[in-house]
N, C-alpha and C. Protein backbone atom coordinates (compact mmCIF):
# COMPACT_ATOMS: atom_id res chain seq x y z
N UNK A 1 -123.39 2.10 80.20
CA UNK A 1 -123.37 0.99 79.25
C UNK A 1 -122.60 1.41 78.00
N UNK A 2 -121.73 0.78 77.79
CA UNK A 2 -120.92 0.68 75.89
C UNK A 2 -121.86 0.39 74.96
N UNK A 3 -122.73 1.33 74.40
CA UNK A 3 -123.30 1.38 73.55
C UNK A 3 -122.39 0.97 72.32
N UNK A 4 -121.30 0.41 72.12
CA UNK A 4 -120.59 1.03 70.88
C UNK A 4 -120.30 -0.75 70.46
N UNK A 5 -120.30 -1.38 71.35
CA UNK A 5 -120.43 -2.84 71.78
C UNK A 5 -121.44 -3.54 71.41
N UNK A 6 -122.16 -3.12 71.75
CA UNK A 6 -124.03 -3.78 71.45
C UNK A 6 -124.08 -4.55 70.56
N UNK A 7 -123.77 -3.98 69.13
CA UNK A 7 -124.47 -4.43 67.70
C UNK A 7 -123.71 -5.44 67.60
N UNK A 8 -121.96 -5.67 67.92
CA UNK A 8 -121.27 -6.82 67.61
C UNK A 8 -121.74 -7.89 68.70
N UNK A 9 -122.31 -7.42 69.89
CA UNK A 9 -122.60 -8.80 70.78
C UNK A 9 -123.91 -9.06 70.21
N UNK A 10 -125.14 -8.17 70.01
CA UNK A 10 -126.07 -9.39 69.24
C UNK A 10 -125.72 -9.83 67.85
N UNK A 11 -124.91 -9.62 67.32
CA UNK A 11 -124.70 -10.00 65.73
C UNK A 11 -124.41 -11.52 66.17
N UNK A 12 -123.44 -11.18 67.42
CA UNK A 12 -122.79 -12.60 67.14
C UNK A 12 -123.07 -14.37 66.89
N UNK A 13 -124.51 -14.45 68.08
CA UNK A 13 -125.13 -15.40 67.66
C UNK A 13 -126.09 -15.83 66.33
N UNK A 14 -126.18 -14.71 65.87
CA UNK A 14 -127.30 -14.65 64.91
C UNK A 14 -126.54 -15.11 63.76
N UNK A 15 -124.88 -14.76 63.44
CA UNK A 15 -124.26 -15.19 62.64
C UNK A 15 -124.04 -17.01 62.80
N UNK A 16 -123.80 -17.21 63.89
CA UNK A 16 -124.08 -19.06 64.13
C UNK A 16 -125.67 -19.49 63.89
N UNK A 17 -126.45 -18.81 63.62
CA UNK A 17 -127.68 -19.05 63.73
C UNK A 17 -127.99 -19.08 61.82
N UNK A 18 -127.15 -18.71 61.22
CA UNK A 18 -127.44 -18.12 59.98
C UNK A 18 -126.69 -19.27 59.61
N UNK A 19 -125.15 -19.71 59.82
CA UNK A 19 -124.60 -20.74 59.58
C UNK A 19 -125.72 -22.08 59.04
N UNK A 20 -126.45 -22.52 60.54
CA UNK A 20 -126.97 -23.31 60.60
C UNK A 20 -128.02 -23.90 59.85
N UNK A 21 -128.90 -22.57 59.14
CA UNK A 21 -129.90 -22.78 58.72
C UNK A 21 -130.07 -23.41 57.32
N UNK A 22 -130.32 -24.84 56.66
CA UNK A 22 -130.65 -25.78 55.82
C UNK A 22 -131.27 -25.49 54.63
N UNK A 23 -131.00 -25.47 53.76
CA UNK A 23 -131.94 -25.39 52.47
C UNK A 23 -133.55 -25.78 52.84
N UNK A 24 -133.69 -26.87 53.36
CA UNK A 24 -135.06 -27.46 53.52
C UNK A 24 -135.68 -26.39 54.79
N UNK A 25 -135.16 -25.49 55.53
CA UNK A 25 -135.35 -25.09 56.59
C UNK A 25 -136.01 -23.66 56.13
N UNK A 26 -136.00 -23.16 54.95
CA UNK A 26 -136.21 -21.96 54.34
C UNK A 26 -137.84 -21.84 54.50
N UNK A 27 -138.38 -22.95 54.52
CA UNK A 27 -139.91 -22.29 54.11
C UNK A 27 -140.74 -22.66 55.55
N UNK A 28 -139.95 -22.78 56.82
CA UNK A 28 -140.20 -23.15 57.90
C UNK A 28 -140.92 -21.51 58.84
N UNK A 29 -142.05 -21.70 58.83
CA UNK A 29 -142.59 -20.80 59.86
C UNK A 29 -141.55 -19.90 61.28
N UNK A 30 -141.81 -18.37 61.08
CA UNK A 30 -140.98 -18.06 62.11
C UNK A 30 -142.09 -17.52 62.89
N UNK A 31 -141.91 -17.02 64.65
CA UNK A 31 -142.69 -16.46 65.69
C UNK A 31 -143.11 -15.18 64.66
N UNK A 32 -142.11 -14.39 64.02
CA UNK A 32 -143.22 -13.41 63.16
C UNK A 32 -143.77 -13.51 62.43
N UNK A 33 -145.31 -13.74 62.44
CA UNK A 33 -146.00 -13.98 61.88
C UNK A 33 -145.93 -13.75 60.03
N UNK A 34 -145.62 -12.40 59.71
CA UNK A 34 -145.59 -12.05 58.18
C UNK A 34 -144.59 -13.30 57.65
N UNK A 35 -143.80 -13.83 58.08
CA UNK A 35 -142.46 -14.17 57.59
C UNK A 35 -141.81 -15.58 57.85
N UNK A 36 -141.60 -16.51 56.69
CA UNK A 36 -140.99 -17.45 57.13
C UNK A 36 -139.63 -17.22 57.11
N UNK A 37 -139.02 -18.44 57.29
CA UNK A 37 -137.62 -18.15 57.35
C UNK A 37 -136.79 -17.53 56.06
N UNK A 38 -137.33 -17.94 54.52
CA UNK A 38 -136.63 -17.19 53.71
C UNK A 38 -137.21 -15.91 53.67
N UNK A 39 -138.11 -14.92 54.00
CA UNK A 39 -139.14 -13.76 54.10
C UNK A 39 -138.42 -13.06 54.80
N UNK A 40 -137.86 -14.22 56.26
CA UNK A 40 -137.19 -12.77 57.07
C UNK A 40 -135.71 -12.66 56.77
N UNK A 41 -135.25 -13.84 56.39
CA UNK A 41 -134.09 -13.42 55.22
C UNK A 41 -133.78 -12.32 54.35
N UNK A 42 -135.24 -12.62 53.46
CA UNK A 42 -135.07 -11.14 52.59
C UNK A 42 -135.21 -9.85 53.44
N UNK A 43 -136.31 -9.98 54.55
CA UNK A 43 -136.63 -8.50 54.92
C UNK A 43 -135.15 -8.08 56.26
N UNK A 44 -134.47 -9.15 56.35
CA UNK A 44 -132.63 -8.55 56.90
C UNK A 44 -132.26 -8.03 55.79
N UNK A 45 -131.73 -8.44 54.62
CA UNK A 45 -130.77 -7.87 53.50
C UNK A 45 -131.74 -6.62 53.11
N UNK A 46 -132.87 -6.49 52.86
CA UNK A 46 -133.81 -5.25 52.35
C UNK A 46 -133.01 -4.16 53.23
N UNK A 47 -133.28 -4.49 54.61
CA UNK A 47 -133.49 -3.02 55.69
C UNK A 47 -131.61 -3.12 55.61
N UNK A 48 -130.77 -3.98 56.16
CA UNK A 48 -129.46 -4.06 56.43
C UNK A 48 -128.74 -2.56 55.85
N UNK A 49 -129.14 -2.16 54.62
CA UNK A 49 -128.30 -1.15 54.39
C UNK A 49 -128.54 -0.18 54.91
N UNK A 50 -129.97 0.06 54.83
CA UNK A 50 -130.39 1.42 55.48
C UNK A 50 -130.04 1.56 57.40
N UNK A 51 -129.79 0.06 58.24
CA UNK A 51 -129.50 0.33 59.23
C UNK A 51 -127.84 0.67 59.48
N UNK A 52 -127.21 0.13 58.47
CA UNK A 52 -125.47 0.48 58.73
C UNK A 52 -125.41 1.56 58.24
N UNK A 53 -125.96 2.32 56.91
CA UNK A 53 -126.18 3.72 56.61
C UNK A 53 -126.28 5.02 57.72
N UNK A 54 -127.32 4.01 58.92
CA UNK A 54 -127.97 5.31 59.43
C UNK A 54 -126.53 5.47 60.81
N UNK A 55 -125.57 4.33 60.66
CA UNK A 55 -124.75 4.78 61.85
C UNK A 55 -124.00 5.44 61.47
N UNK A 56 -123.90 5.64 60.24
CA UNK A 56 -122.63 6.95 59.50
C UNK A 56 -123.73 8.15 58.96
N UNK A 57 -124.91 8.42 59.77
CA UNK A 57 -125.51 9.66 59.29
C UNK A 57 -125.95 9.37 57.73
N UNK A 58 -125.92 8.45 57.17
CA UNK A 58 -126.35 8.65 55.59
C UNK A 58 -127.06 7.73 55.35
N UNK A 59 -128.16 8.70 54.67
CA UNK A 59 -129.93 7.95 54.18
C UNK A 59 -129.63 6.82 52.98
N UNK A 60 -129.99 5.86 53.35
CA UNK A 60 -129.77 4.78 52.04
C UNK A 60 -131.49 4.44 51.94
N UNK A 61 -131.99 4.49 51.03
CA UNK A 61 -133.52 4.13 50.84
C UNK A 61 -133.56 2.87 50.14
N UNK A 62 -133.96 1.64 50.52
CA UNK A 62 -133.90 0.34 50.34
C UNK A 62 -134.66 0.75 48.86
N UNK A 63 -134.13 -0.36 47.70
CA UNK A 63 -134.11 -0.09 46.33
C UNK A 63 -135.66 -1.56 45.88
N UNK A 64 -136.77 -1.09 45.24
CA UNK A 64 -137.83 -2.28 45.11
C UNK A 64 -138.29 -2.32 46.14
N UNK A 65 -138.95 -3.55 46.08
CA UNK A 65 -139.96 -4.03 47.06
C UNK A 65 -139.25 -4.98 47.67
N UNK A 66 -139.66 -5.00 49.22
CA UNK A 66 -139.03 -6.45 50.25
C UNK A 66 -139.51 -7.47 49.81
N UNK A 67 -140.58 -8.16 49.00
CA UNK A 67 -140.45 -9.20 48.59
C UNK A 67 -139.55 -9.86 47.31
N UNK A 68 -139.31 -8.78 46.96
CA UNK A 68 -138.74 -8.60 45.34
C UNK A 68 -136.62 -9.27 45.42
N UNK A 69 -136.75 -9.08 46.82
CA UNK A 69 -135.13 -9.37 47.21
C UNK A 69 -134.47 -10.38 46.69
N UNK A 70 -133.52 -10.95 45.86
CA UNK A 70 -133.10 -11.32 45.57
C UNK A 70 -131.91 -12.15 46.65
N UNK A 71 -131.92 -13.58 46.93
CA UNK A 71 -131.54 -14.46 47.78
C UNK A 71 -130.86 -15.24 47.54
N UNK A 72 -130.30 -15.17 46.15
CA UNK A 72 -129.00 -15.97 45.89
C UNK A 72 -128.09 -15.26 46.73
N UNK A 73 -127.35 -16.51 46.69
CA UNK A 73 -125.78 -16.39 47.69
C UNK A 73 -126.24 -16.00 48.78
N UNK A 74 -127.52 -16.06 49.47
CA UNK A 74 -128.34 -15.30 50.77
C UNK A 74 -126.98 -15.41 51.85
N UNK A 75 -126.48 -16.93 52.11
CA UNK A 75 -125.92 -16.94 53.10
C UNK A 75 -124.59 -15.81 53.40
N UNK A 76 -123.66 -16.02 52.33
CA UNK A 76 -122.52 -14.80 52.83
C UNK A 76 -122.80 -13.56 52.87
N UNK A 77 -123.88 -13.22 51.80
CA UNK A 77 -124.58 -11.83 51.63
C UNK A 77 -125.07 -11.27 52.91
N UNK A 78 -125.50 -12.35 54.04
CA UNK A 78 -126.60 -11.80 55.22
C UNK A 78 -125.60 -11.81 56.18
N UNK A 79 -124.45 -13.18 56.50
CA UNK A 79 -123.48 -12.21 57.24
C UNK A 79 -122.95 -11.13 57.35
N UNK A 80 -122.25 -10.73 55.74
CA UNK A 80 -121.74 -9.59 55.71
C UNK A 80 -121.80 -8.46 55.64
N UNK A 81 -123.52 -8.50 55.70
CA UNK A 81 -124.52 -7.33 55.81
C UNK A 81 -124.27 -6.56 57.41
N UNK A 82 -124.52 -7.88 57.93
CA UNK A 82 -124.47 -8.27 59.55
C UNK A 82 -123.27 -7.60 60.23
N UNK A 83 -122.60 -7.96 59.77
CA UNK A 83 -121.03 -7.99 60.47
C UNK A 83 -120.72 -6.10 60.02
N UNK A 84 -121.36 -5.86 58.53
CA UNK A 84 -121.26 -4.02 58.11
C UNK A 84 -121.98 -3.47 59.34
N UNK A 85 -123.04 -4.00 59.61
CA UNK A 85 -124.09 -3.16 60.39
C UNK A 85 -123.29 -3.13 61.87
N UNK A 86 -123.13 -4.06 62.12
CA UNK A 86 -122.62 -4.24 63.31
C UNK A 86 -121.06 -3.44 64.05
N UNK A 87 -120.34 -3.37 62.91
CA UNK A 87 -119.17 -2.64 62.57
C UNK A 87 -118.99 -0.95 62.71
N UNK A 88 -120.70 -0.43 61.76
CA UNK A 88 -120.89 0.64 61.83
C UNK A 88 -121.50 1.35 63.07
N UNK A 89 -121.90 0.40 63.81
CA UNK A 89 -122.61 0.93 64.87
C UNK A 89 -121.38 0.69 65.95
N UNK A 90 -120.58 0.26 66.08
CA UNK A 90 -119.33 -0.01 66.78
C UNK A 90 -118.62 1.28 67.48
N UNK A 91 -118.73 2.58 66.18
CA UNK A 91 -118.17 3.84 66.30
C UNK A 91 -118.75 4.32 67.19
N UNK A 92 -118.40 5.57 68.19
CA UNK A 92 -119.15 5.76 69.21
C UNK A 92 -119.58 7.34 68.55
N UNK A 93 -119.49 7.59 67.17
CA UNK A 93 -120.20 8.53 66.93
C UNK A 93 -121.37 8.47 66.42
N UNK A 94 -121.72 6.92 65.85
CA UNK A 94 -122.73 6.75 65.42
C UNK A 94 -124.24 6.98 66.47
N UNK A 95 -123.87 6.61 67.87
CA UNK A 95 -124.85 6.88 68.40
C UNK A 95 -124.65 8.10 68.99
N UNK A 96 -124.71 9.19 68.96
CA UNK A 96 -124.47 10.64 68.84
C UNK A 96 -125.38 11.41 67.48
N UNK A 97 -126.22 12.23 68.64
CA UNK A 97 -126.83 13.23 67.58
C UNK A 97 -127.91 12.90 66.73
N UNK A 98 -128.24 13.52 65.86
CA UNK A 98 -129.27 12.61 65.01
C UNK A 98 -128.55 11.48 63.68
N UNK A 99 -129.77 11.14 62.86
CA UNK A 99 -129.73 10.14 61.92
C UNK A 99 -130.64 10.31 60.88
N UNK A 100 -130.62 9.56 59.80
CA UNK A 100 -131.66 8.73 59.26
C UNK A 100 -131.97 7.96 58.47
N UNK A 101 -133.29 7.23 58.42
CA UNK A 101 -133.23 6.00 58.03
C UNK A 101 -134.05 5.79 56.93
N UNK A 102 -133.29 6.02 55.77
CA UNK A 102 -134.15 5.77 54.64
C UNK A 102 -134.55 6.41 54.19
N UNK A 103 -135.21 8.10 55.14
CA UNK A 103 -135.91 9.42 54.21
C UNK A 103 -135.09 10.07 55.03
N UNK A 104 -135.22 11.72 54.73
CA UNK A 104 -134.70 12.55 54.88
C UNK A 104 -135.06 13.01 56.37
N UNK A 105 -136.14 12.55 56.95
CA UNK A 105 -136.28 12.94 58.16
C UNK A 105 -135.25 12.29 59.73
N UNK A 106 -134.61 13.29 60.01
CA UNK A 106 -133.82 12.78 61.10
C UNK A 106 -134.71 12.46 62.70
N UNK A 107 -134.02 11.73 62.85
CA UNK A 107 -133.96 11.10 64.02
C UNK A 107 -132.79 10.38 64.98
N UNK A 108 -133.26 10.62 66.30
CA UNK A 108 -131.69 10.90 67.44
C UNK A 108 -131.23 9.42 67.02
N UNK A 109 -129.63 9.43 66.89
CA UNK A 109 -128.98 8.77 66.37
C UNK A 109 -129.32 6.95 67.68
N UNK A 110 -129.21 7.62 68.76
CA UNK A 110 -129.23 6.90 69.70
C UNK A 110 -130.71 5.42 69.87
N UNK A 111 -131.78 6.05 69.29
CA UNK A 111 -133.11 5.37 69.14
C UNK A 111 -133.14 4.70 67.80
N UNK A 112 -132.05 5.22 66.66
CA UNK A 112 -132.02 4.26 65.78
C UNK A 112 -130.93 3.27 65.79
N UNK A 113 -129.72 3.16 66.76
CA UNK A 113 -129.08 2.43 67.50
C UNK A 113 -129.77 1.57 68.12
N UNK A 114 -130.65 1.68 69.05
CA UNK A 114 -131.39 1.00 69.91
C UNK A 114 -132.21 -0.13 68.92
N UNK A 115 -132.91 0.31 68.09
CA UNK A 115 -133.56 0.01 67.33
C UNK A 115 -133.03 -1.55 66.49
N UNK A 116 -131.60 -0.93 66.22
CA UNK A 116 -130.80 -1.72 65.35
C UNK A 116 -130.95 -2.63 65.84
N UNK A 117 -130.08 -2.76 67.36
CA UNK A 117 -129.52 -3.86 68.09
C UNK A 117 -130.93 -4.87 68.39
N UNK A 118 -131.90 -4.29 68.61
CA UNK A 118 -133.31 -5.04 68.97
C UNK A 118 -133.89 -6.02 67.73
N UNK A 119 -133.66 -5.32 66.85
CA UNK A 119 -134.05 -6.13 65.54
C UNK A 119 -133.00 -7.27 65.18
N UNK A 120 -131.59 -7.10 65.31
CA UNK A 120 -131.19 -8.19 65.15
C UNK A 120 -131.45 -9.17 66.71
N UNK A 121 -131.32 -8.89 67.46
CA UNK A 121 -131.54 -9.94 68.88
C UNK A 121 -133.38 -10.53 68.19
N UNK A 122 -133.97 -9.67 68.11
CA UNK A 122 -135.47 -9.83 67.88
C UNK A 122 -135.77 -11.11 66.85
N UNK A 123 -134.94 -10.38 65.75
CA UNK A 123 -135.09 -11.29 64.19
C UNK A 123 -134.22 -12.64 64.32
N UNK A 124 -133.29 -12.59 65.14
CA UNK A 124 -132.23 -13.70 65.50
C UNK A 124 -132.98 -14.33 66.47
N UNK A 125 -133.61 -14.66 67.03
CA UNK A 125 -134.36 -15.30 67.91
C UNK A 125 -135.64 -16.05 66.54
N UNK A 126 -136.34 -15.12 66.13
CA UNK A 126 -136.92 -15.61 65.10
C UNK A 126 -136.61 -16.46 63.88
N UNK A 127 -135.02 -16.37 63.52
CA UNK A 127 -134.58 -17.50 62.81
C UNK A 127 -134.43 -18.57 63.54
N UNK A 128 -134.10 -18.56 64.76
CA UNK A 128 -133.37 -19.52 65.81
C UNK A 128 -134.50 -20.15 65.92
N UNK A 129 -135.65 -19.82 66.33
CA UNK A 129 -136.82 -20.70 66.79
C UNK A 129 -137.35 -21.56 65.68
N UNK A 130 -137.21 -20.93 64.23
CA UNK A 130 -137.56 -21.53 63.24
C UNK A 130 -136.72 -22.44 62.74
N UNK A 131 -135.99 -22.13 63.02
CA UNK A 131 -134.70 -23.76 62.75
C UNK A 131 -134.28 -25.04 63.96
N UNK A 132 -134.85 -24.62 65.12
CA UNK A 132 -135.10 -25.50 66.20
C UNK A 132 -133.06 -25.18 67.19
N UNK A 133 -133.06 -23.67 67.57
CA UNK A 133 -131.61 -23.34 67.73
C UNK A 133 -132.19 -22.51 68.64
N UNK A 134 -130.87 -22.38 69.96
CA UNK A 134 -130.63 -21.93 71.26
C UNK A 134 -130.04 -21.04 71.11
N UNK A 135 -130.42 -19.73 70.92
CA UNK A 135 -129.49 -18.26 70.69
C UNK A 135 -129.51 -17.97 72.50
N UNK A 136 -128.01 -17.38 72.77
CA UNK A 136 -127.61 -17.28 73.98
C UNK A 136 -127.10 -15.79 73.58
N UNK A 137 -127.39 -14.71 74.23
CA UNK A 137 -126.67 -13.24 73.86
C UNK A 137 -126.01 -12.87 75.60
N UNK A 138 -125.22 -12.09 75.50
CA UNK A 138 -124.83 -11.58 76.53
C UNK A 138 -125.77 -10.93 77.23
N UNK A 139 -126.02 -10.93 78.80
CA UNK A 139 -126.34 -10.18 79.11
C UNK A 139 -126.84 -8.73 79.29
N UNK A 140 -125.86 -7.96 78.73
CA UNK A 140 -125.69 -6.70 78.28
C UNK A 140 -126.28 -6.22 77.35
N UNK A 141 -126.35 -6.94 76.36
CA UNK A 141 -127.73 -6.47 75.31
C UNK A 141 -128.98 -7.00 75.60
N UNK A 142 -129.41 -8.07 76.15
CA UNK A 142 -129.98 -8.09 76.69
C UNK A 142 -131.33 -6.99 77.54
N UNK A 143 -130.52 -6.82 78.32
CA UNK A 143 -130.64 -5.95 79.43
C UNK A 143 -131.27 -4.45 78.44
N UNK A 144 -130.44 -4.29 77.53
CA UNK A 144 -130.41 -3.21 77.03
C UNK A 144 -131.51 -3.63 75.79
N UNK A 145 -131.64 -3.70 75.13
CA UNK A 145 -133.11 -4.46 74.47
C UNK A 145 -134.38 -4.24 75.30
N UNK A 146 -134.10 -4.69 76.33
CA UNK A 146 -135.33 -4.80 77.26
C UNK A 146 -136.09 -3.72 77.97
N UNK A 147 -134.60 -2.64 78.11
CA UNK A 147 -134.90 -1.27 78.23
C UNK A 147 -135.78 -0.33 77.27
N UNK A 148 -135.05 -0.66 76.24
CA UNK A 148 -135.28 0.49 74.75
C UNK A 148 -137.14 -0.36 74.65
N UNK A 149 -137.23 -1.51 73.93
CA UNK A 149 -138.66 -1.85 73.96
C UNK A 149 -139.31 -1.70 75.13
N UNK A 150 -139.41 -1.39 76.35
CA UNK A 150 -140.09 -0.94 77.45
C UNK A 150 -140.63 0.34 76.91
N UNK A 151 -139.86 1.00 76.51
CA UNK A 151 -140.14 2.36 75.86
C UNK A 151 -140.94 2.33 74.46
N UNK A 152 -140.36 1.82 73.42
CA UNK A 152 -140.59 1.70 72.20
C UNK A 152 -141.48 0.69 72.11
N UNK A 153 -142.09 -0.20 72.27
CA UNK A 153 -143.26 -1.31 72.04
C UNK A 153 -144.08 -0.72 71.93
N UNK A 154 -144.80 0.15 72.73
CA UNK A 154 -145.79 0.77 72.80
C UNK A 154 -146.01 1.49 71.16
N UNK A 155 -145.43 2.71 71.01
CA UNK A 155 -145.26 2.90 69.61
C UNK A 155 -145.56 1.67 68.67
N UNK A 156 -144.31 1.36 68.55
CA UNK A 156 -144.10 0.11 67.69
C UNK A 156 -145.81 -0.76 67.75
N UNK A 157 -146.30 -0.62 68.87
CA UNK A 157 -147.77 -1.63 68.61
C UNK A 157 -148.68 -0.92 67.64
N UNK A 158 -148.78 0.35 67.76
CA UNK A 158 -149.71 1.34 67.67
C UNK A 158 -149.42 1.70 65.49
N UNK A 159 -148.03 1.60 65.29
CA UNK A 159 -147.56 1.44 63.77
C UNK A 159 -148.18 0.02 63.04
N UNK A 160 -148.69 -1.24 64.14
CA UNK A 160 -148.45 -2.37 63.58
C UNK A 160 -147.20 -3.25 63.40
N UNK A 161 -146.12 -2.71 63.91
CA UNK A 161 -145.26 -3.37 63.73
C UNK A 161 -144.49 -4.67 64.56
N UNK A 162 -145.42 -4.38 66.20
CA UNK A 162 -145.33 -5.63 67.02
C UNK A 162 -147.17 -6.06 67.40
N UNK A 163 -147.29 -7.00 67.64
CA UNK A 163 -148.45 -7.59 68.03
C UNK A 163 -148.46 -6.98 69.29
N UNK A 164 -149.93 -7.52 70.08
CA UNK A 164 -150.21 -7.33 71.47
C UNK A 164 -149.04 -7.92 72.07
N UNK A 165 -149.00 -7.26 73.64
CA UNK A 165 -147.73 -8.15 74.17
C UNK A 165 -148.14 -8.78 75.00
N UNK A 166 -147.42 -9.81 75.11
CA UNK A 166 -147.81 -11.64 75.77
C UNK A 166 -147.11 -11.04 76.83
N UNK A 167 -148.31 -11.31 77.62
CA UNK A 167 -147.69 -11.41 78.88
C UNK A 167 -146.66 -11.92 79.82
N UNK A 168 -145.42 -11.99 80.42
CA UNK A 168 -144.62 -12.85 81.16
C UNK A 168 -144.32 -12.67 82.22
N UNK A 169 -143.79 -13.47 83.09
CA UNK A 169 -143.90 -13.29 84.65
C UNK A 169 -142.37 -12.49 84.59
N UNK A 170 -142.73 -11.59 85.99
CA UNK A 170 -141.57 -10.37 85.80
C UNK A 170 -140.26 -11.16 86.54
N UNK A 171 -140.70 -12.80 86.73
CA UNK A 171 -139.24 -13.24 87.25
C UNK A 171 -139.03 -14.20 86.39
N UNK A 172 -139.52 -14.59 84.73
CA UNK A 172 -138.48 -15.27 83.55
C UNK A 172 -137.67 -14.27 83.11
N UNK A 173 -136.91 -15.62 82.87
CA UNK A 173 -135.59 -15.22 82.00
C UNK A 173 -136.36 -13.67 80.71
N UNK A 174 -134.66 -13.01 81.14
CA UNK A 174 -135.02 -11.54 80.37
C UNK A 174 -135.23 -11.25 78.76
N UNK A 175 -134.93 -12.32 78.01
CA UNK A 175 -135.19 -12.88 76.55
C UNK A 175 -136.58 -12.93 76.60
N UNK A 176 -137.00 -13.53 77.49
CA UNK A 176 -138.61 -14.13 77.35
C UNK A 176 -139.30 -12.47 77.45
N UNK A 177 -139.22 -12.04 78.43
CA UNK A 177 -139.83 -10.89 78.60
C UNK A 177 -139.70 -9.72 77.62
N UNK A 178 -138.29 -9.50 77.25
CA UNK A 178 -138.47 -8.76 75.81
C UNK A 178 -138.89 -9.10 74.63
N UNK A 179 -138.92 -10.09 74.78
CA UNK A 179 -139.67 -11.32 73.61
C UNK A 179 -141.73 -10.68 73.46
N UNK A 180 -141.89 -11.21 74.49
CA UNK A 180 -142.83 -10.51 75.05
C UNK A 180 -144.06 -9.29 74.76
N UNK A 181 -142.77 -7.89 74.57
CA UNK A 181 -142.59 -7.11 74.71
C UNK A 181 -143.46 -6.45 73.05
N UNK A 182 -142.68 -7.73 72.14
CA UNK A 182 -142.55 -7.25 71.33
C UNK A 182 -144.23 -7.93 70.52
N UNK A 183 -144.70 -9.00 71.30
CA UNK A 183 -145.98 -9.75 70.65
C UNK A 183 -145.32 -10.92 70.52
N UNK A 184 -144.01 -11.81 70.87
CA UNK A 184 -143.65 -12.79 70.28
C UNK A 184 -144.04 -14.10 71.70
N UNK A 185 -145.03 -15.23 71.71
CA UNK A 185 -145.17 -15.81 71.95
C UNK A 185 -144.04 -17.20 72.77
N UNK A 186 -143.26 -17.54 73.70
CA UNK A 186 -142.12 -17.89 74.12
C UNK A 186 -142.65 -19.21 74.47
């Protein structure tokens, strides 16, 4: 698999998904629970640096508090966050070796790659549902999402950071099941 590919094929819908979303649409409930639609707004631009940081090896430690984010001009600001992150992870050295994200402690470059790409497919699904929008991703990340959280959910439950996982039949569509995966209700 072209790992080096990933981040620009899930960016891509999420950027039509970001287009779309309405002034009135901001305070609209998303599948993650903490967060409506302007919440998970802020908590993309909060983390965004520290994930394009971590594909060039360098610790960026998100500055304040995630609620504290500042959301003027949200819209070009969150593409172009998007499109950095996505850019940086593009290099095929970024997933090579270790990383890190935010503190000084490294970690294999490859699991915070993984990581990346899941959160935007993850969080892009979560704007999409909250604005009443059909995110379609390639296959390929997909696939690859579905892999990495097979692995990582478990963790991730045990931090708090995904709910229990909803069960799905092992023959829906592969969105649903990593969806799933993660506690998100389909």
């Amino acid at each position: 698999m072209n790992t080096e590919r990933l981040a620009a094929l899930a960016a891509a819908p999420v950027l039509e998904i970001i287009d779309a979303i309405t002034p009135d649409q901001l305070d609209a409930p998303t599948p993650c629970a903490e967060y409506d639609v302007r919440r998970l707004i802020g908590h993309l631009l909060f983390w965004g640096p520290s994930l394009e940081a971590a594909a060039r090896k360098e610790a960026v430690t998100p500055a304040g508090a995630e609620a504290d984010v500042d959301l003027t001009d949200w819209r070009p600001r969150l593409r172009a966050q998007l499109e950095r992150t996505a850019a940086a992870w593009s290099a095929p050295e970024a997933w090579q070796g270790v990383t890190v994200l935010g503190s000084p402690n490294e970690m294999p470059a490859a699991m915070i790659g993984g990581m990346t790409v899941g959160e935007i497919v993850v969080h892009g699904w979560d704007l999409a549902t909250a604005v009443d929008r059909t995110p379609s991703w390639d296959v390929e990340v997909l696939e690859f999402v579905h892999a990495d959280l097979v692995g990582s959910a478990p963790v991730a439950r045990e931090m708090g950071l995904f709910g229990p996982e909803v069960p799905v039949a092992e023959d829906a569509p592969l969105l649903d099941r990593l969806l799933g995966l993660t506690g998100r209700k389909v």
